[in-house]
N, C-alpha and C. Protein backbone atom coordinates (compact mmCIF):
# COMPACT_ATOMS: atom_id res chain seq x y z
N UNK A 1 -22.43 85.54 156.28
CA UNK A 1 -21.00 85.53 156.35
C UNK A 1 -20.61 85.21 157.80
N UNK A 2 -19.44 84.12 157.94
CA UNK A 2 -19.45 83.60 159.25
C UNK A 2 -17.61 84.25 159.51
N UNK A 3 -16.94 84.46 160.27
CA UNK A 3 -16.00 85.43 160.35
C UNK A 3 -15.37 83.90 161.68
N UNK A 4 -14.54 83.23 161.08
CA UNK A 4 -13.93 81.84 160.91
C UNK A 4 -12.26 82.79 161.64
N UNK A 5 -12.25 83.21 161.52
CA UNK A 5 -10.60 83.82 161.68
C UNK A 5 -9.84 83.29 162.98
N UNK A 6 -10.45 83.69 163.97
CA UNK A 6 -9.87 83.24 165.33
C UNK A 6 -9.81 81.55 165.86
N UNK A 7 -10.41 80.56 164.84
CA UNK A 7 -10.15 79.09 164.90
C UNK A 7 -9.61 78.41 163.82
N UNK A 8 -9.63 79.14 162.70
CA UNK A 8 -8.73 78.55 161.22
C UNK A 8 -7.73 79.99 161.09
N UNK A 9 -6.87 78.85 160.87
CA UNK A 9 -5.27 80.35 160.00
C UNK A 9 -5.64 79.63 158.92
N UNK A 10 -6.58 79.48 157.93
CA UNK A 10 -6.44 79.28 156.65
C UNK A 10 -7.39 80.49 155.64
N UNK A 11 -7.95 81.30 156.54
CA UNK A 11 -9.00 82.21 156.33
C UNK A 11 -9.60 82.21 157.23
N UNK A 12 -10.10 84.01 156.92
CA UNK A 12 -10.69 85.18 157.81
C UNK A 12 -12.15 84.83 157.90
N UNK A 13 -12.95 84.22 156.88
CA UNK A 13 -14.38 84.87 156.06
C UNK A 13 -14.73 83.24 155.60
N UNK A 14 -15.93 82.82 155.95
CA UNK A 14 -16.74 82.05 154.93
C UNK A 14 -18.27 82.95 154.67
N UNK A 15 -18.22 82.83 153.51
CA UNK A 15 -19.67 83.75 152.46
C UNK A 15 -20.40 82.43 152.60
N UNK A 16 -21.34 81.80 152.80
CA UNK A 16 -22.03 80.94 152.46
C UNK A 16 -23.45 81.41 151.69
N UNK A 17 -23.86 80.31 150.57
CA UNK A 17 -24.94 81.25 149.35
C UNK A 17 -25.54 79.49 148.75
N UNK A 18 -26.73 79.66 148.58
CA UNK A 18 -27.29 78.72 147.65
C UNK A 18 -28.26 79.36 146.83
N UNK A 19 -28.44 78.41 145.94
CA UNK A 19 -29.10 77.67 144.83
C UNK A 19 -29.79 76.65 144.81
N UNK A 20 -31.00 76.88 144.22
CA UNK A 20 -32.05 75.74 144.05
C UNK A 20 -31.41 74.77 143.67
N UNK A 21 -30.75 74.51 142.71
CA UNK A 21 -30.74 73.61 141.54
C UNK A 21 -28.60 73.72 141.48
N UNK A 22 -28.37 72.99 140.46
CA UNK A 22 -27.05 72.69 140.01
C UNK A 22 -26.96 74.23 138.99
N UNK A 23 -27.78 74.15 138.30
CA UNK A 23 -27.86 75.56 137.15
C UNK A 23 -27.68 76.93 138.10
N UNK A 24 -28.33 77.27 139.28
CA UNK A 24 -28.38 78.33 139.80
C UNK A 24 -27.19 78.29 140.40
N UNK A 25 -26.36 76.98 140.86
CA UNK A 25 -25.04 77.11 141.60
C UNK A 25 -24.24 77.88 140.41
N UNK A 26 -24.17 77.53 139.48
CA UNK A 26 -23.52 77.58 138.76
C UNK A 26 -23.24 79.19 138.05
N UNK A 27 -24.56 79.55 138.33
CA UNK A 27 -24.72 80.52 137.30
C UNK A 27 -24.29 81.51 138.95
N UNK A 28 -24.13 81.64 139.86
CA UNK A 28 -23.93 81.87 141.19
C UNK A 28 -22.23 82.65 141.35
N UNK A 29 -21.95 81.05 141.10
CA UNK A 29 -20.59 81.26 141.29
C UNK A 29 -19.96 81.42 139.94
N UNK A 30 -20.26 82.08 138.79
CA UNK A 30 -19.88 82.19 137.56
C UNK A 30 -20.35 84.42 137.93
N UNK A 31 -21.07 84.61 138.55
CA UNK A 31 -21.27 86.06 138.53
C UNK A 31 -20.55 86.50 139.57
N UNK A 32 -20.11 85.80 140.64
CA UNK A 32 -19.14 85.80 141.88
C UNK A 32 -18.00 86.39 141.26
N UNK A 33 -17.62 85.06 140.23
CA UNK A 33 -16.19 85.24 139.53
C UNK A 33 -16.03 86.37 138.71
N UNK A 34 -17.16 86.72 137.98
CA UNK A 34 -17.43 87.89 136.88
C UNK A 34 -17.02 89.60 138.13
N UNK A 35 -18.32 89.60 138.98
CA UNK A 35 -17.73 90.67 139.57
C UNK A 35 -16.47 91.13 140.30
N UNK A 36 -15.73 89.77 140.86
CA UNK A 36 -14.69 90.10 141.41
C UNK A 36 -13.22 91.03 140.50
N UNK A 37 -13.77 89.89 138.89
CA UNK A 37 -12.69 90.55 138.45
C UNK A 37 -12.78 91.91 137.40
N UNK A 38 -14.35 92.24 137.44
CA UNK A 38 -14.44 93.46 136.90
C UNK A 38 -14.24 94.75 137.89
N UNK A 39 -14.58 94.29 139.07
CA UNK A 39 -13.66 95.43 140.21
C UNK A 39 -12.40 95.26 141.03
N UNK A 40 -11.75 94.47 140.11
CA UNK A 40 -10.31 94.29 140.16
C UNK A 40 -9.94 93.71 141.51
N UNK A 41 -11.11 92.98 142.10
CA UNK A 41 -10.91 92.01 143.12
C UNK A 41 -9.87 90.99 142.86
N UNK A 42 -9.70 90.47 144.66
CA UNK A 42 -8.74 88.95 144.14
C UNK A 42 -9.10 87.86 143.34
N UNK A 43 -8.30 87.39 142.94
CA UNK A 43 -8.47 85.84 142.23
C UNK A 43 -8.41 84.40 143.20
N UNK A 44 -9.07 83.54 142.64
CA UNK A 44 -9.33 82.46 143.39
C UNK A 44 -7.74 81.78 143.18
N UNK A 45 -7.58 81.20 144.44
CA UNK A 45 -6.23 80.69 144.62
C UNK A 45 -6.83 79.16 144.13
N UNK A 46 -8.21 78.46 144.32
CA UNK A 46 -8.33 77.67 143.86
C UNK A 46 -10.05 77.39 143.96
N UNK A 47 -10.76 76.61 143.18
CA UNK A 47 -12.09 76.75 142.99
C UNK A 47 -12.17 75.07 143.33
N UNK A 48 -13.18 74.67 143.73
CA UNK A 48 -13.61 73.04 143.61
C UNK A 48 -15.27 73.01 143.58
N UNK A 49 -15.05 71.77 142.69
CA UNK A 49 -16.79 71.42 142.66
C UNK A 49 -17.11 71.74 141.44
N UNK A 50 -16.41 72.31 140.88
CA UNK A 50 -16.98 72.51 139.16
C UNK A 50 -17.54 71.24 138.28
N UNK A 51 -17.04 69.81 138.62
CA UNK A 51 -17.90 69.05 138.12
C UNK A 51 -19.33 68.54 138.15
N UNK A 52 -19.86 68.77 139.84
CA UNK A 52 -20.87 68.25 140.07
C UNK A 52 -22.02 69.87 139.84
N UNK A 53 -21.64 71.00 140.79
CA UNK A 53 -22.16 72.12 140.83
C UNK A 53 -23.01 71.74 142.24
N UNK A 54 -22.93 71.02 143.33
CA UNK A 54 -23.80 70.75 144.66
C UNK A 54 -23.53 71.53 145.46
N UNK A 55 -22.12 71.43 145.19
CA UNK A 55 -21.18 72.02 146.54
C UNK A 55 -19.72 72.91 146.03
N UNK A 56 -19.77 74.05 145.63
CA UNK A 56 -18.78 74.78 144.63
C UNK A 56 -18.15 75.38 145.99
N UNK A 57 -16.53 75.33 146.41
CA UNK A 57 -15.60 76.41 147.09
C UNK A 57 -14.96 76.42 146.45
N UNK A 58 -15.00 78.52 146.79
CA UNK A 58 -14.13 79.23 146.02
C UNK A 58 -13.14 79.95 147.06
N UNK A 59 -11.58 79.74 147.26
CA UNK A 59 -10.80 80.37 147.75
C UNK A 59 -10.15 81.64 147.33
N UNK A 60 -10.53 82.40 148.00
CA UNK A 60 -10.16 83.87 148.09
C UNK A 60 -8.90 84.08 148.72
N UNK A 61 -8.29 83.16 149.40
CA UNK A 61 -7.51 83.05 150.70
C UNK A 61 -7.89 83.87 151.77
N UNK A 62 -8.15 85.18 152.02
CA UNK A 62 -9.01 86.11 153.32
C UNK A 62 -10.05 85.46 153.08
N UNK A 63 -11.32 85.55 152.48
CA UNK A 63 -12.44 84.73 152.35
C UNK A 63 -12.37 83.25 151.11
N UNK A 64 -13.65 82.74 151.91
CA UNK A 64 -13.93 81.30 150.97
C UNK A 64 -15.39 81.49 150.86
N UNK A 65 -15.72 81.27 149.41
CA UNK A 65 -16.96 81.47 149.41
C UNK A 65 -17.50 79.71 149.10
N UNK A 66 -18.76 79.72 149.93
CA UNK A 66 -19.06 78.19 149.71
C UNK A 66 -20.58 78.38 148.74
N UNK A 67 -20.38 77.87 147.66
CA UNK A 67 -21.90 77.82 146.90
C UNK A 67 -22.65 76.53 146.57
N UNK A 68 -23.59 76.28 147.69
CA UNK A 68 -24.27 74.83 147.55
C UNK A 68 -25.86 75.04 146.63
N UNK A 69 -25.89 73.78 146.44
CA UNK A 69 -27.56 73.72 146.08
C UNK A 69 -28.24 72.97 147.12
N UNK A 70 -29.70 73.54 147.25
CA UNK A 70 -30.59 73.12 148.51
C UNK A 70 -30.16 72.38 149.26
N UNK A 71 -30.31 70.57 148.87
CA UNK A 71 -29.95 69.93 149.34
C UNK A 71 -28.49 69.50 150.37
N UNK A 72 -27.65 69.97 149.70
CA UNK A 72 -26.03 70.22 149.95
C UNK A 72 -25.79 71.10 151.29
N UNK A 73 -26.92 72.35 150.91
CA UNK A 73 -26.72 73.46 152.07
C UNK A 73 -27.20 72.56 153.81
N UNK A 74 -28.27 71.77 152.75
CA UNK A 74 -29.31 71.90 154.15
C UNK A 74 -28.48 70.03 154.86
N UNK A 75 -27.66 69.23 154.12
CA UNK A 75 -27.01 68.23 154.33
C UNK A 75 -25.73 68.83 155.27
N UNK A 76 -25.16 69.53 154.61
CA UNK A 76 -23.61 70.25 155.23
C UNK A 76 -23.92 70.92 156.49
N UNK A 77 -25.17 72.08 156.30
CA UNK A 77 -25.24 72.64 157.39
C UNK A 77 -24.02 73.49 158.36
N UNK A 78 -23.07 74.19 157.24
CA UNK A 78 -22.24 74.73 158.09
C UNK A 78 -22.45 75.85 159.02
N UNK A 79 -23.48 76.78 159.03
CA UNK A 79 -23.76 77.60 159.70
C UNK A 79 -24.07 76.98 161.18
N UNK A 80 -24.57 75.74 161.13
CA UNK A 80 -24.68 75.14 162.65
C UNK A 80 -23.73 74.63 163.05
N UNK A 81 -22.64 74.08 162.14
CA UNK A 81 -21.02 73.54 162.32
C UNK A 81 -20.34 74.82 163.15
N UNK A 82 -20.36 76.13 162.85
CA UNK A 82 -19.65 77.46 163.13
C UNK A 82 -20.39 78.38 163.80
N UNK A 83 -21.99 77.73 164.10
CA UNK A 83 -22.77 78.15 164.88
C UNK A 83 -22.13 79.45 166.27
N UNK A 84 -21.00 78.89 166.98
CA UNK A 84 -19.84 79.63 168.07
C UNK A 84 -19.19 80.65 167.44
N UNK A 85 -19.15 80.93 165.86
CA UNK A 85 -18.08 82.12 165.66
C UNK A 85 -19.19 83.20 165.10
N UNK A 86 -18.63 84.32 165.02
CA UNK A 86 -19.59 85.51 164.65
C UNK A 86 -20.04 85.35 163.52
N UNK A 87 -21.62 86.14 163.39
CA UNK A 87 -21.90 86.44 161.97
C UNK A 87 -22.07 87.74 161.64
N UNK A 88 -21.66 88.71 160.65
CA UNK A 88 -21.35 89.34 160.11
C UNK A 88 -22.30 89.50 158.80
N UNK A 89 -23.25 90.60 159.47
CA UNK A 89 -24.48 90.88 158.49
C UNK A 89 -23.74 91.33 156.95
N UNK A 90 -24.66 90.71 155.50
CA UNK A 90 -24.15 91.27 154.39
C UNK A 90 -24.67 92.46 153.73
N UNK A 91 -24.03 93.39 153.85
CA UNK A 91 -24.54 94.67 153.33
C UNK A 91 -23.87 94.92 152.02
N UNK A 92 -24.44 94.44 150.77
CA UNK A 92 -23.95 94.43 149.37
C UNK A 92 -23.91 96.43 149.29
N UNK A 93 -22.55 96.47 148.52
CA UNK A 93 -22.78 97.97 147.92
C UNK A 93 -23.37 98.07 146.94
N UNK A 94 -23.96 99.20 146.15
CA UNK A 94 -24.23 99.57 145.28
C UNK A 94 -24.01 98.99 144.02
N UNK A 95 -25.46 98.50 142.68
CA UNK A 95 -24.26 97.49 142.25
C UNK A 95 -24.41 96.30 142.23
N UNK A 96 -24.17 95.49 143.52
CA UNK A 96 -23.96 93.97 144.38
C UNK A 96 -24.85 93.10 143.96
């Protein structure tokens, strides 16, 4: 998790997460969506990438979660793009 806040006003939070394959994106950001709204988390203001499954963002508006597959992650490379802003170890709760 890269903590984006102090250079974008469009969000606080990028989650970045992969997947081998198009199937694992998928199935990724389909349990993302499942838990958020079984603990009455926010809803996505808007999702993209559902056609291909390479490169899936999901807007949270405070966070964006980005879900690539291998290739995509290791092409995009945003963690070296944002390399200058903090990272923010993930400590899943209980559950997670």
């Amino acid at each position: 998790m890269i903590d984006v806040g102090a250079v974008l006003s469009i969000t606080q939070y990028f989650l970045i997460v992969s997947g081998r394959n198009t199937r694992q994106v998928r199935a990724i950001a389909e349990e993302i969506e499942e838990h958020l709204f079984l603990t009455d988390g926010p809803k996505p203001l808007r999702v993209e990438g559902r056609d291909e499954y390479q490169w899936l963002l999901m807007d949270y508006g405070d966070f964006i979660v980005h879900v690539f597959d291998t290739e995509s992650r290791a092409y995009y490379d945003l963690e070296r793009l944002w390399s200058d802003q903090p990272r923010i170890a993930w400590e899943p709760s209980e559950g997670s």
